[in-house]
Protein backbone atom coordinates (compact mmCIF):
# COMPACT_ATOMS: atom_id res chain seq x y z
CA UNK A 1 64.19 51.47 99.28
CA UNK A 2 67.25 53.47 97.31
CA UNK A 3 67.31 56.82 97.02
CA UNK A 4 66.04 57.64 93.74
CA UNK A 5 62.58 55.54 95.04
CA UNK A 6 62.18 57.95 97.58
CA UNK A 7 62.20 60.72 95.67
CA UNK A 8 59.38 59.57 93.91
CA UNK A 9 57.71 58.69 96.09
CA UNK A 10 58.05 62.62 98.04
CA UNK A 11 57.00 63.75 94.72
CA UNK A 12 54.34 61.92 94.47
CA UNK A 13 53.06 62.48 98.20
CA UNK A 14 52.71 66.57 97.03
CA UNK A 15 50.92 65.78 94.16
CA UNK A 16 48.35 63.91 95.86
CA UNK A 17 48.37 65.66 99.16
CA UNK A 18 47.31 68.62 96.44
CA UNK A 19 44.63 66.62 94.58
CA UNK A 20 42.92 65.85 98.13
CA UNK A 21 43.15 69.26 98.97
CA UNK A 22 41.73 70.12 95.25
CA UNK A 23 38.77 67.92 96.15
CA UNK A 24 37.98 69.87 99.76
CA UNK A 25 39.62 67.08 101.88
CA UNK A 26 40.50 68.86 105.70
CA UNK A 27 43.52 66.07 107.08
CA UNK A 28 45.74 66.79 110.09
CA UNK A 29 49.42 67.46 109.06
CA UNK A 30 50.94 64.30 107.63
CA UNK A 31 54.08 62.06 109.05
CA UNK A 32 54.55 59.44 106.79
CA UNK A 33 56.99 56.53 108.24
CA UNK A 34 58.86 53.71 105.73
CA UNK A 35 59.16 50.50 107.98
CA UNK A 36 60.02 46.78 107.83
CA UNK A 37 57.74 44.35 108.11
CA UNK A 38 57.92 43.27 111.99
CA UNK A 39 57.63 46.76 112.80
CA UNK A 40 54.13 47.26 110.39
CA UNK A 41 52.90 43.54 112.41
CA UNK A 42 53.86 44.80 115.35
CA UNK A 43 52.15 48.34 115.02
CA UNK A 44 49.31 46.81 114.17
CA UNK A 45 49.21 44.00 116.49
CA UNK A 46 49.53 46.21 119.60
CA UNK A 47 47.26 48.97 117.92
CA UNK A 48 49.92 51.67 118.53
CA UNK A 49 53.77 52.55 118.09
CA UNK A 50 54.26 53.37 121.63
CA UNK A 51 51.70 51.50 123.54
CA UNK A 52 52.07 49.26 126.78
CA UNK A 53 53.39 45.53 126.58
CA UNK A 54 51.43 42.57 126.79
CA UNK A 55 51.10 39.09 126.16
CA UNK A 56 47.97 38.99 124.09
CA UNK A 57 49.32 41.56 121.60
CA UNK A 58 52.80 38.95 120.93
CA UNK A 59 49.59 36.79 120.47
CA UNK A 60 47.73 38.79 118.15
CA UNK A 61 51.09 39.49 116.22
CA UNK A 62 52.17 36.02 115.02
CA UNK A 63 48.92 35.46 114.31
CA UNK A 64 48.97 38.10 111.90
CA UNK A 65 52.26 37.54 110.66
CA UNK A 66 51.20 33.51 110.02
CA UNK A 67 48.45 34.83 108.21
CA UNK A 68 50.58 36.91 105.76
CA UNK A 69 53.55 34.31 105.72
CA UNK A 70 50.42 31.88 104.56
CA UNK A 71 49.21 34.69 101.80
CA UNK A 72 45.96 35.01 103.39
CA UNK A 73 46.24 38.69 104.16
CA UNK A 74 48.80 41.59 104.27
CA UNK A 75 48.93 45.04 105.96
CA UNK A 76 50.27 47.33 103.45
CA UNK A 77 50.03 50.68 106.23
CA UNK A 78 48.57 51.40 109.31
CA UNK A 79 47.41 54.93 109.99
CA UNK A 80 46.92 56.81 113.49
CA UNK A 81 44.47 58.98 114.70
CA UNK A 82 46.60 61.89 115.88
CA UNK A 83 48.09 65.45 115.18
CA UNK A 84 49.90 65.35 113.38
CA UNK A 85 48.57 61.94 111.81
CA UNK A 86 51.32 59.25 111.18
CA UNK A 87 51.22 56.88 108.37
CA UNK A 88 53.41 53.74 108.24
CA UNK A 89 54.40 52.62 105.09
CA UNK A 90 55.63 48.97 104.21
CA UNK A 91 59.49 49.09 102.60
CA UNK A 92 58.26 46.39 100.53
CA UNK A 93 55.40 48.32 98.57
CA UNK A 94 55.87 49.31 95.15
CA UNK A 95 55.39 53.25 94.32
CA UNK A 96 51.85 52.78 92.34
CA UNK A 97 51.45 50.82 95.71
CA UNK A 98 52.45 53.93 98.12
CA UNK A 99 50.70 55.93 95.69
CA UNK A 100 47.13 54.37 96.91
CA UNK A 101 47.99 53.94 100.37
CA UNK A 102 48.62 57.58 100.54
CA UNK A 103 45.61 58.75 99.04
CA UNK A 104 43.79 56.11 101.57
CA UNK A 105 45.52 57.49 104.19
CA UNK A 106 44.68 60.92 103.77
CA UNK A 107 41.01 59.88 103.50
CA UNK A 108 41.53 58.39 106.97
CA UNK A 109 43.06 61.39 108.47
CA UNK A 110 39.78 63.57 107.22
CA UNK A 111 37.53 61.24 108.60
CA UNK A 112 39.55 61.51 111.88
CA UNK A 113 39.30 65.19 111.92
CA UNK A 114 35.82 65.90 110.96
CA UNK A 115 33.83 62.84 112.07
CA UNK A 116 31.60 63.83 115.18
CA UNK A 117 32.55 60.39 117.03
CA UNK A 118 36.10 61.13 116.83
CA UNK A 119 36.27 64.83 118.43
CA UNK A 120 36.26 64.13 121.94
CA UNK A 121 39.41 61.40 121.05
CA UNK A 122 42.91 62.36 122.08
CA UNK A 123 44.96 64.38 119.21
CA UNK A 124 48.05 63.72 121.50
CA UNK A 125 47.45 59.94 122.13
CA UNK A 126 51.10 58.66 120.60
CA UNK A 127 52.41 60.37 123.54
CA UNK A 128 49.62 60.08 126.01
CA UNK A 129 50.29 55.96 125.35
CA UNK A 130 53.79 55.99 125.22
CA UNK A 131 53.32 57.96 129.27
CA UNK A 132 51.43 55.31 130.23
CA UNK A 133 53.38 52.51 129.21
CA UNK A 134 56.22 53.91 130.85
CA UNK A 135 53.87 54.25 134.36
CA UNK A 136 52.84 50.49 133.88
CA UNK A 137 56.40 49.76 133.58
CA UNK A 138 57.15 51.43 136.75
CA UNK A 139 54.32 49.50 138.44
CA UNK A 140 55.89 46.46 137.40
CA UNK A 141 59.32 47.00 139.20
CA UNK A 142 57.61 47.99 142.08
CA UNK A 143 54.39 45.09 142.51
CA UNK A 144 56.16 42.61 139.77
CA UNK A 145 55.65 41.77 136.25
CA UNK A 146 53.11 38.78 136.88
CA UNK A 147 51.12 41.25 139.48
CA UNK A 148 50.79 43.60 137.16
CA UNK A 149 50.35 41.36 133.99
CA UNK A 150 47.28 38.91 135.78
CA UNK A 151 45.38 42.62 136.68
CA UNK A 152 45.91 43.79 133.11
CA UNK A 153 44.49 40.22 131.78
CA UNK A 154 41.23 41.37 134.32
CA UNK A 155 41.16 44.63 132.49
CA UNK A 156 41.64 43.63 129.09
CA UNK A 157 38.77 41.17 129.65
CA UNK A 158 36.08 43.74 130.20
CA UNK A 159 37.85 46.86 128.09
CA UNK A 160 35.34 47.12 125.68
CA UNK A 161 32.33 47.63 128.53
CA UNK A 162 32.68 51.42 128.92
CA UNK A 163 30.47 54.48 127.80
CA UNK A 164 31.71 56.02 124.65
CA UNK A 165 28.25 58.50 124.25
CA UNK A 166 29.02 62.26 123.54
CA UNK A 167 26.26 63.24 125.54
CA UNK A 168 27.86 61.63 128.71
CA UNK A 169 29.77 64.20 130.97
CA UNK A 170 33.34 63.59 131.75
CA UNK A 171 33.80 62.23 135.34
CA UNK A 172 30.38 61.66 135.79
CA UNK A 173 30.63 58.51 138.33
CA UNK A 174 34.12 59.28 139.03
CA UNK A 175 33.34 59.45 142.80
CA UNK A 176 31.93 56.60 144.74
CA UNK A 177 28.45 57.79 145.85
CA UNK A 178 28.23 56.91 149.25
CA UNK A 179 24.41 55.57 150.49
CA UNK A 180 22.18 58.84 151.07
CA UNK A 181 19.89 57.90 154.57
CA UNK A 182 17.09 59.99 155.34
CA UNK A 183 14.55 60.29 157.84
CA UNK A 184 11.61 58.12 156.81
CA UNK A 185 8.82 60.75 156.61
CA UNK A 186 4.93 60.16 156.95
CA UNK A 187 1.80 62.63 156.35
CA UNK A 188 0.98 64.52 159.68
CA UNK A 189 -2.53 63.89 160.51
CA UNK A 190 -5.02 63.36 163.34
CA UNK A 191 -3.69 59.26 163.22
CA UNK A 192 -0.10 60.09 163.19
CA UNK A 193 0.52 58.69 166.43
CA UNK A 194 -0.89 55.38 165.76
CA UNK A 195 1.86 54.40 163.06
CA UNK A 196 4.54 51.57 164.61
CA UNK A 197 2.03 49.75 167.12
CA UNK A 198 1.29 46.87 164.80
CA UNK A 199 3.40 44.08 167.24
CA UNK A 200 4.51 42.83 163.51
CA UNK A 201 6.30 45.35 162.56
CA UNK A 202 9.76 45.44 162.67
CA UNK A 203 11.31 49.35 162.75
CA UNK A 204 14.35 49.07 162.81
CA UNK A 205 14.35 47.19 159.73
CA UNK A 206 12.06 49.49 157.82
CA UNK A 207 13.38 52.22 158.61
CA UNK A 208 16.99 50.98 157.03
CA UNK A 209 15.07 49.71 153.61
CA UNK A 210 13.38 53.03 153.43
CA UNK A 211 16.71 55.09 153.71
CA UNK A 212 19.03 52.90 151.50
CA UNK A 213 19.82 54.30 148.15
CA UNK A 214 20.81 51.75 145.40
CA UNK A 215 24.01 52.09 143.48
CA UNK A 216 23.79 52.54 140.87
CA UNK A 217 20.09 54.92 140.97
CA UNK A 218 20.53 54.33 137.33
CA UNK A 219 21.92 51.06 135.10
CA UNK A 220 25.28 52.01 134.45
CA UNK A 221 26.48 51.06 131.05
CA UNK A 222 29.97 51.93 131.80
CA UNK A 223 31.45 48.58 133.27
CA UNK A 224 34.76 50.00 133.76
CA UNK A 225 34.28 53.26 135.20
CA UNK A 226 31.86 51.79 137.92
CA UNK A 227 34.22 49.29 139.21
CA UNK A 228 36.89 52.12 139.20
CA UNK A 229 34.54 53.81 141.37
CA UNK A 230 33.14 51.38 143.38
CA UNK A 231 35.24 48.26 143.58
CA UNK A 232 36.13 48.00 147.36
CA UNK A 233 39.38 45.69 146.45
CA UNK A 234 41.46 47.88 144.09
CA UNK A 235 44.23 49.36 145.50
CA UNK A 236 45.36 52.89 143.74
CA UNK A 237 47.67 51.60 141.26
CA UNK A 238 44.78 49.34 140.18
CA UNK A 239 42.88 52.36 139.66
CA UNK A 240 45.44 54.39 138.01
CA UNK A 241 46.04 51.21 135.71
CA UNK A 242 42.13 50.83 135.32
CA UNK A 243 41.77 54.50 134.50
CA UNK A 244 44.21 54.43 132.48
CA UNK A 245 42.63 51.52 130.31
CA UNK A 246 39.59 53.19 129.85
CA UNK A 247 41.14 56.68 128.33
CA UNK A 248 42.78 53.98 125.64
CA UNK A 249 39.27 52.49 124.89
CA UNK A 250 37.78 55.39 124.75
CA UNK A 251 40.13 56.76 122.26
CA UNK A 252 39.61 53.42 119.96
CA UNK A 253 36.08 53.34 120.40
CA UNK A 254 35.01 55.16 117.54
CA UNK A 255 36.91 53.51 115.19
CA UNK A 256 34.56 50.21 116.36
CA UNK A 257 31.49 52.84 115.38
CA UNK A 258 32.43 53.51 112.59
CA UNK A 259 34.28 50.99 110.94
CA UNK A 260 32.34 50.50 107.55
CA UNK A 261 32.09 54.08 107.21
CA UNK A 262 35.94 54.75 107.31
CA UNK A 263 36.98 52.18 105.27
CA UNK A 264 34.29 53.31 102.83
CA UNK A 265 35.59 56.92 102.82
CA UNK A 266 39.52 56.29 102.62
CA UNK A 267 38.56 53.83 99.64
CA UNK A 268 36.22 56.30 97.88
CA UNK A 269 39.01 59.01 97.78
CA UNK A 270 41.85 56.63 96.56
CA UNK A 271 39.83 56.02 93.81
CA UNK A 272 38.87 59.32 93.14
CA UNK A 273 42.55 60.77 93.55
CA UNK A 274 44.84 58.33 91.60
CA UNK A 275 42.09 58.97 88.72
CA UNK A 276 43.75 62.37 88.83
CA UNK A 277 47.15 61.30 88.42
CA UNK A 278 49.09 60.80 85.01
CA UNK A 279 49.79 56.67 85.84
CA UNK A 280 51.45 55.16 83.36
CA UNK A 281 49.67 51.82 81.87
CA UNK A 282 51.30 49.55 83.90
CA UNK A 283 50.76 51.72 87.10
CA UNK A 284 47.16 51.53 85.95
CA UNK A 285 47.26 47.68 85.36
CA UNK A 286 48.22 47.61 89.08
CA UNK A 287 46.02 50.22 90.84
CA UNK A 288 43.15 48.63 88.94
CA UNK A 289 44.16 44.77 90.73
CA UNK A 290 45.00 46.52 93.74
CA UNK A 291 41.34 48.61 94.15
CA UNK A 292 39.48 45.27 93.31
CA UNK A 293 41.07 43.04 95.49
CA UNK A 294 40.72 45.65 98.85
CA UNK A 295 37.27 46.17 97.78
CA UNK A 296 36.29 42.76 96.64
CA UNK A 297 32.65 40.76 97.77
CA UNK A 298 33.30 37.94 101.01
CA UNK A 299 31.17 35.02 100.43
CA UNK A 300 31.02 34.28 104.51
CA UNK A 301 31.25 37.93 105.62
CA UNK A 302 30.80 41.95 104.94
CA UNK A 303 33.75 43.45 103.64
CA UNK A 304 33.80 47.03 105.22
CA UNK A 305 35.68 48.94 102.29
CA UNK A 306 32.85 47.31 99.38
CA UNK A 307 29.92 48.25 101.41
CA UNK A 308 31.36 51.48 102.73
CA UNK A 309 32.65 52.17 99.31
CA UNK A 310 28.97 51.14 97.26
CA UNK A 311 27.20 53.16 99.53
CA UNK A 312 29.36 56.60 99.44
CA UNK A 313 29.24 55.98 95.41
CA UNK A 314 25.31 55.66 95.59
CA UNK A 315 24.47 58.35 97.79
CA UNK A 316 26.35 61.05 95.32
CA UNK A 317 24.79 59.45 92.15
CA UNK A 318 21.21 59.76 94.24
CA UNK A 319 22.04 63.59 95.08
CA UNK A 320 23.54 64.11 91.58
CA UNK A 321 20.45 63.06 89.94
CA UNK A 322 17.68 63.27 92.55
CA UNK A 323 13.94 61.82 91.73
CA UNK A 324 11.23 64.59 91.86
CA UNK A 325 10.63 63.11 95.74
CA UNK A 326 13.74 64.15 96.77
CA UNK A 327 13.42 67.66 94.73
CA UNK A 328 10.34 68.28 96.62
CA UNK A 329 12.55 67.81 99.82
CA UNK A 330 15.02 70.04 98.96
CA UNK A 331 17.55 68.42 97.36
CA UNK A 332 19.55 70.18 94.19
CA UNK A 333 20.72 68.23 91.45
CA UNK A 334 24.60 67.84 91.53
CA UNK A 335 24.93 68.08 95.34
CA UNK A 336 25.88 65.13 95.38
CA UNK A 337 29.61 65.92 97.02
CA UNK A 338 28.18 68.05 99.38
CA UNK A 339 26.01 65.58 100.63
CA UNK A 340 29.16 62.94 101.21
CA UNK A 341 31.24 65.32 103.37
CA UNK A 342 27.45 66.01 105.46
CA UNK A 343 27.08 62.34 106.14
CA UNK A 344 31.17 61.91 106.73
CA UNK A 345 30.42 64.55 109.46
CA UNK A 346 27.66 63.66 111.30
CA UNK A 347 26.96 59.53 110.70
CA UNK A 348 28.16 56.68 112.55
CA UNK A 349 27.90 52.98 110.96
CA UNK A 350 24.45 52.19 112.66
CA UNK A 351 22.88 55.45 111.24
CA UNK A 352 25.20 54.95 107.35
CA UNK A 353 23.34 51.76 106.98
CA UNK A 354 19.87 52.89 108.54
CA UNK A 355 19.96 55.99 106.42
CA UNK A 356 21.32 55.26 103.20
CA UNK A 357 21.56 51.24 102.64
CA UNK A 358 19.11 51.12 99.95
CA UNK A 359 17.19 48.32 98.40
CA UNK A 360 19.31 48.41 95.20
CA UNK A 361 22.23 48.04 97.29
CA UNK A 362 21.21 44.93 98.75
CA UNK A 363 20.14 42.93 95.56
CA UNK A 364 23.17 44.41 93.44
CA UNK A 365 25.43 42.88 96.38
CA UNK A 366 23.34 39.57 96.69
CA UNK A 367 23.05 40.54 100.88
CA UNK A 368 21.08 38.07 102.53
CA UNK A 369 21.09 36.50 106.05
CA UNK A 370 22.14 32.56 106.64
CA UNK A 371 22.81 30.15 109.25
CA UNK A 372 23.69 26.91 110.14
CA UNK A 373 21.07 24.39 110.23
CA UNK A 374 22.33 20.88 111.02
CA UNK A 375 25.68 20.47 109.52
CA UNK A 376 25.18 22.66 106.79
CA UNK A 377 24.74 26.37 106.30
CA UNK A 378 21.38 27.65 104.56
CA UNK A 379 20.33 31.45 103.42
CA UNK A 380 17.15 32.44 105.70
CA UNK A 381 16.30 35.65 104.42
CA UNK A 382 16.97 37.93 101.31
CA UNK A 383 14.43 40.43 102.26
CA UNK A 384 16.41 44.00 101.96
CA UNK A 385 15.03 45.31 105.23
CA UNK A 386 15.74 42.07 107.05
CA UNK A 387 19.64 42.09 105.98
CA UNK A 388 19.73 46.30 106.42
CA UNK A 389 18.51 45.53 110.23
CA UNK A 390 20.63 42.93 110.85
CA UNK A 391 23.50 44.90 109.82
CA UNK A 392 22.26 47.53 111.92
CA UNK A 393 22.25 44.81 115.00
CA UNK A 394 25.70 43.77 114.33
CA UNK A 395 26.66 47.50 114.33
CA UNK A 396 25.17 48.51 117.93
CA UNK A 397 27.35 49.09 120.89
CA UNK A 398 30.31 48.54 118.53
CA UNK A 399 29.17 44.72 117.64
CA UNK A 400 29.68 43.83 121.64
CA UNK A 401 26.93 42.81 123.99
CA UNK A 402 24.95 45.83 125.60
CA UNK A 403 25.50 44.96 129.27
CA UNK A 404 24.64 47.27 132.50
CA UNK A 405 25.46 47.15 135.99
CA UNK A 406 22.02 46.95 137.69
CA UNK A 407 22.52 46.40 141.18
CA UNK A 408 26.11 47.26 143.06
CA UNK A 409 25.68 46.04 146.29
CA UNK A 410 23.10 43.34 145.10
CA UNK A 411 21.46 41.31 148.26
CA UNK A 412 23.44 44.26 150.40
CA UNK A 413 25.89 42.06 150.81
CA UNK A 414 28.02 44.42 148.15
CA UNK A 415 27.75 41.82 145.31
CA UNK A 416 27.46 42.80 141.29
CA UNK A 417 24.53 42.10 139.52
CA UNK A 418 24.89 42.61 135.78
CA UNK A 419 22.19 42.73 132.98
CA UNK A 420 22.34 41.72 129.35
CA UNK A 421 20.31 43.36 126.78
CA UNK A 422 19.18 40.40 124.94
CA UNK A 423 18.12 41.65 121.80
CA UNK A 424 18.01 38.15 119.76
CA UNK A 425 21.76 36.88 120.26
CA UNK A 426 22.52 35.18 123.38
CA UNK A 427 25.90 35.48 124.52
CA UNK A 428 28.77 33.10 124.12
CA UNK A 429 28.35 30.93 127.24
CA UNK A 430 32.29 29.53 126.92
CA UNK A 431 33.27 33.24 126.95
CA UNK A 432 30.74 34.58 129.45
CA UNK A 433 32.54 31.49 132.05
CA UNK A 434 35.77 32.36 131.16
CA UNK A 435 35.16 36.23 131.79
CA UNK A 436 33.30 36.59 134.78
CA UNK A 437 36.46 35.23 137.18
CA UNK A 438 38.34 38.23 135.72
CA UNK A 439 35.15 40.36 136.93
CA UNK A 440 35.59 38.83 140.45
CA UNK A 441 38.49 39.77 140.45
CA UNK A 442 38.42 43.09 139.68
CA UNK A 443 35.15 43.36 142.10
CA UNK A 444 36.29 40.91 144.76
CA UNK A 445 32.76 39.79 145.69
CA UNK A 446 30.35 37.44 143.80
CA UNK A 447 29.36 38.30 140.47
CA UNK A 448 26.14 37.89 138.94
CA UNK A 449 25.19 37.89 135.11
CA UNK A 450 21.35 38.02 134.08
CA UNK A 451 20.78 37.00 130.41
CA UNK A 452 18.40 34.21 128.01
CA UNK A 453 19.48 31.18 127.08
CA UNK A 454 17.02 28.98 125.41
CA UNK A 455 14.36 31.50 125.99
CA UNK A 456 14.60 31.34 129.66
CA UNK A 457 15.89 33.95 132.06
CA UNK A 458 19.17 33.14 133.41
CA UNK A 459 21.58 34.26 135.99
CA UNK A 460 25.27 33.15 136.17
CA UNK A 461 27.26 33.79 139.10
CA UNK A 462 30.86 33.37 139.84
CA UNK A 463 32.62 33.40 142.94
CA UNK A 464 36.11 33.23 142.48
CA UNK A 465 36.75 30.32 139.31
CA UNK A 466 33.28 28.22 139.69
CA UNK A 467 30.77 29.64 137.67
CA UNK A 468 27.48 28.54 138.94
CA UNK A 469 23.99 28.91 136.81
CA UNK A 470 20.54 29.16 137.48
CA UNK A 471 16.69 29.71 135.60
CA UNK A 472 14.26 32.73 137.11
């Protein structure tokens, strides 16, 4: 990019940065980066600029770089979640280009700031991931590189299993709660003294079923946190790692919540903003190709920044002009703008869709549900509350199976028994097999996995590589 380029494009940076502001937007302080396009593929293969090395994110990059080599997609930024907030910029982007990707941007960054899911995130986590690739580094000189690697392939397995709910407190199962025995106790009567003479009765073996305390008292949704706790195989830099790993997810978890929502946002206020600016025709020509292809229908799948988008657009037109309904409720004509930054505060995805996916929304988008029957696939439903709720169920636990640890010393022989929430989509049996090992692993005892397949109760269970099934 020469000189004169950049220029324009500082220029043009102020002027929106003060639109954005015009319109109320609240964004961290901006950092705004100019790369090549390795370092863009490789930002947003490994989800960070500073974060740990691994195999599966080389694997994750060529794929995306084969993808844009092949024209089938292209990453013109990537934005972080930080203070200040860093946006990188592809070298190869034209200004009218830059010009929309900085008005996205910004969008991003005041959804980042103000979004309830996001304020318990790290502001600081460029540096807090850059730390703790430089202490898995150090664990590799000192255990090795495949060592480390094969636990952080156990890890990465199971990283999306953790807690993310803002109602949880920190640390919570941080300890390992040890097995609380307590005298059995009976009612004092006039009969006490006949309890224990029944010859069948074995004492001993009462008495330790009445005092055992099962771990955990509660299912434990966090996956990750209770082996960390519990696992009686990890040695401390496994935990450190493991700890570690969590603090990441935890920090990208509500992106997964959220998804449709940001997207929708960031493209709402590009398009509001550049209308703002004095484009010349051509500029206008382009922004106008640019908007419709980021925010164009998928014939096989939702695309985020069109629903996100239709939805933010139809909420202020419904606040604008609200029906005599929604007067009685409250609602003043022309808050509709008000009412966007309430639900960019305080929605996730799950509750977006619940709350304001309309019926008009759904036919004007031709939404319906299909699947394959045979060889071929065939729409099954068109009905606008089927399609809302099975967006909803695609949103829930970030659009990964709900699973708990039930039982962590299962047949007290200190085996795992897991449960999935089967709430109409079994799981992928090919992954489920290939995971579990990785869960033995981490555990080092036998691993059990309750879910339906077929409509029958099933129970996996892996000890060591064999993965074993059975019907209840």
């Amino acid at each position: 990019m020469l000189k004169t380029e950049y220029s324009k494009l500082e220029r043009a940076i102020d002027e929106i940065t003060e639109v954005a502001e015009g319109f109320g937007l609240d964004f961290y302080p901006m950092r705004y980066e100019i790369c090549p396009t390795d370092i863009i593929y490789t930002f947003g293969a490994y989800g960070m600029p500073t974060r740990f090395s691994h195999w599966s994110f080389g694997k994750q990059f060529h794929k995306m770089k084969l993808q844009e080599e092949l024209g089938l997609s292209k990453i013109y930024e990537l934005v972080i979640n930080s203070n200040p907030c860093y946006a990188f910029l592809l070298n190869s982007n034209s200004l009218i280009q830059n010009k929309l990707i900085v008005a996205h941007v910004l969008g991003h960054s005041d959804f980042f700031k103000n979004n309830l899911r996001y304020h318990k995130t790290g502001e600081d986590m460029v540096e807090s991931m850059a730390a703790t690739a430089d202490r898995i580094q150090a664990y590799e000189k000192q255990y090795g590189k495949k060592e480390v690697e094969a636990f952080l392939d156990a890890v990465l397995a199971i990283n999306e299993h953790i807690d993310p709910s803002l109602l949880r407190t920190e640390g919570e199962t941080d300890e390992s709660p040890e097995p609380v025995f307590q005298p059995r106790q009976r009612i004092e009567n006039d009969y006490d003294d006949l309890f224990g003479i029944d010859p069948n009765e074995d004492p001993v073996k009462e008495e330790a079923v009445s005092r055992y305390k099962k771990i955990p008292e509660m299912p434990e949704k966090d996956l990750l946190l209770f082996i960390e706790g519990h696992s009686r195989e990890l040695e401390d830099w496994q935990r450190d790692i493991l700890t570690m790993m969590r603090e990441e997810m935890k920090y990208f978890w509500p992106q997964l919540e959220t998804k449709i929502m940001n997207e929708g946002w960031a493209s709402y206020w590009h398009s509001r903003i550049l209308r703002e600016l004095d484009l010349s025709s051509d500029e206008t020509v382009e922004f106008a190709k640019l908007h419709s292809g980021v925010t164009a229908p998928s014939s096989t799948s939702i695309n985020p920044y069109r629903l996100g988008i239709k939805i933010f657009e139809d909420i202020e037109q419904r606040y604008n002009h609200p029906t005599e309904e929604m007067k009685q409720r409250g609602v003043k004509p022309g808050s509709g703008r008000d009412k966007l930054f309430e639900v960019r505060e305080i929605e996730s995805d799950i509750s977006f869709i619940r709350n304001y996916l309309t019926k008009e929304i759904v036919e004007e988008e031709d939404l319906y549900l299909f699947q394959k029957q045979g060889r071929e696939y065939k729409v099954v439903e068109k009905d606008w509350t089927e399609v809302r709720d099975q967006l909803i169920a695609m949103r829930v636990n970030g659009g990964f199976p709900y699973i708990t640890v039930e039982d962590g010393d299962y047949l007290r022989n200190g085996e795992l028994y897991l449960l999935h929430h089967y709430e109409g989509v079994e799981l992928d049996l090919n992954y489920l097999e290939k995971t579990m090992p990785y869960i033995y692993q981490l555990w080092g005892r036998t691993i059990h996995m309750e879910t339906i397949v077929d409509d029958r109760i099933t129970v996996f269970s892996c000890e060591g590589e064999k993965v074993k099934k059975r019907y209840i």
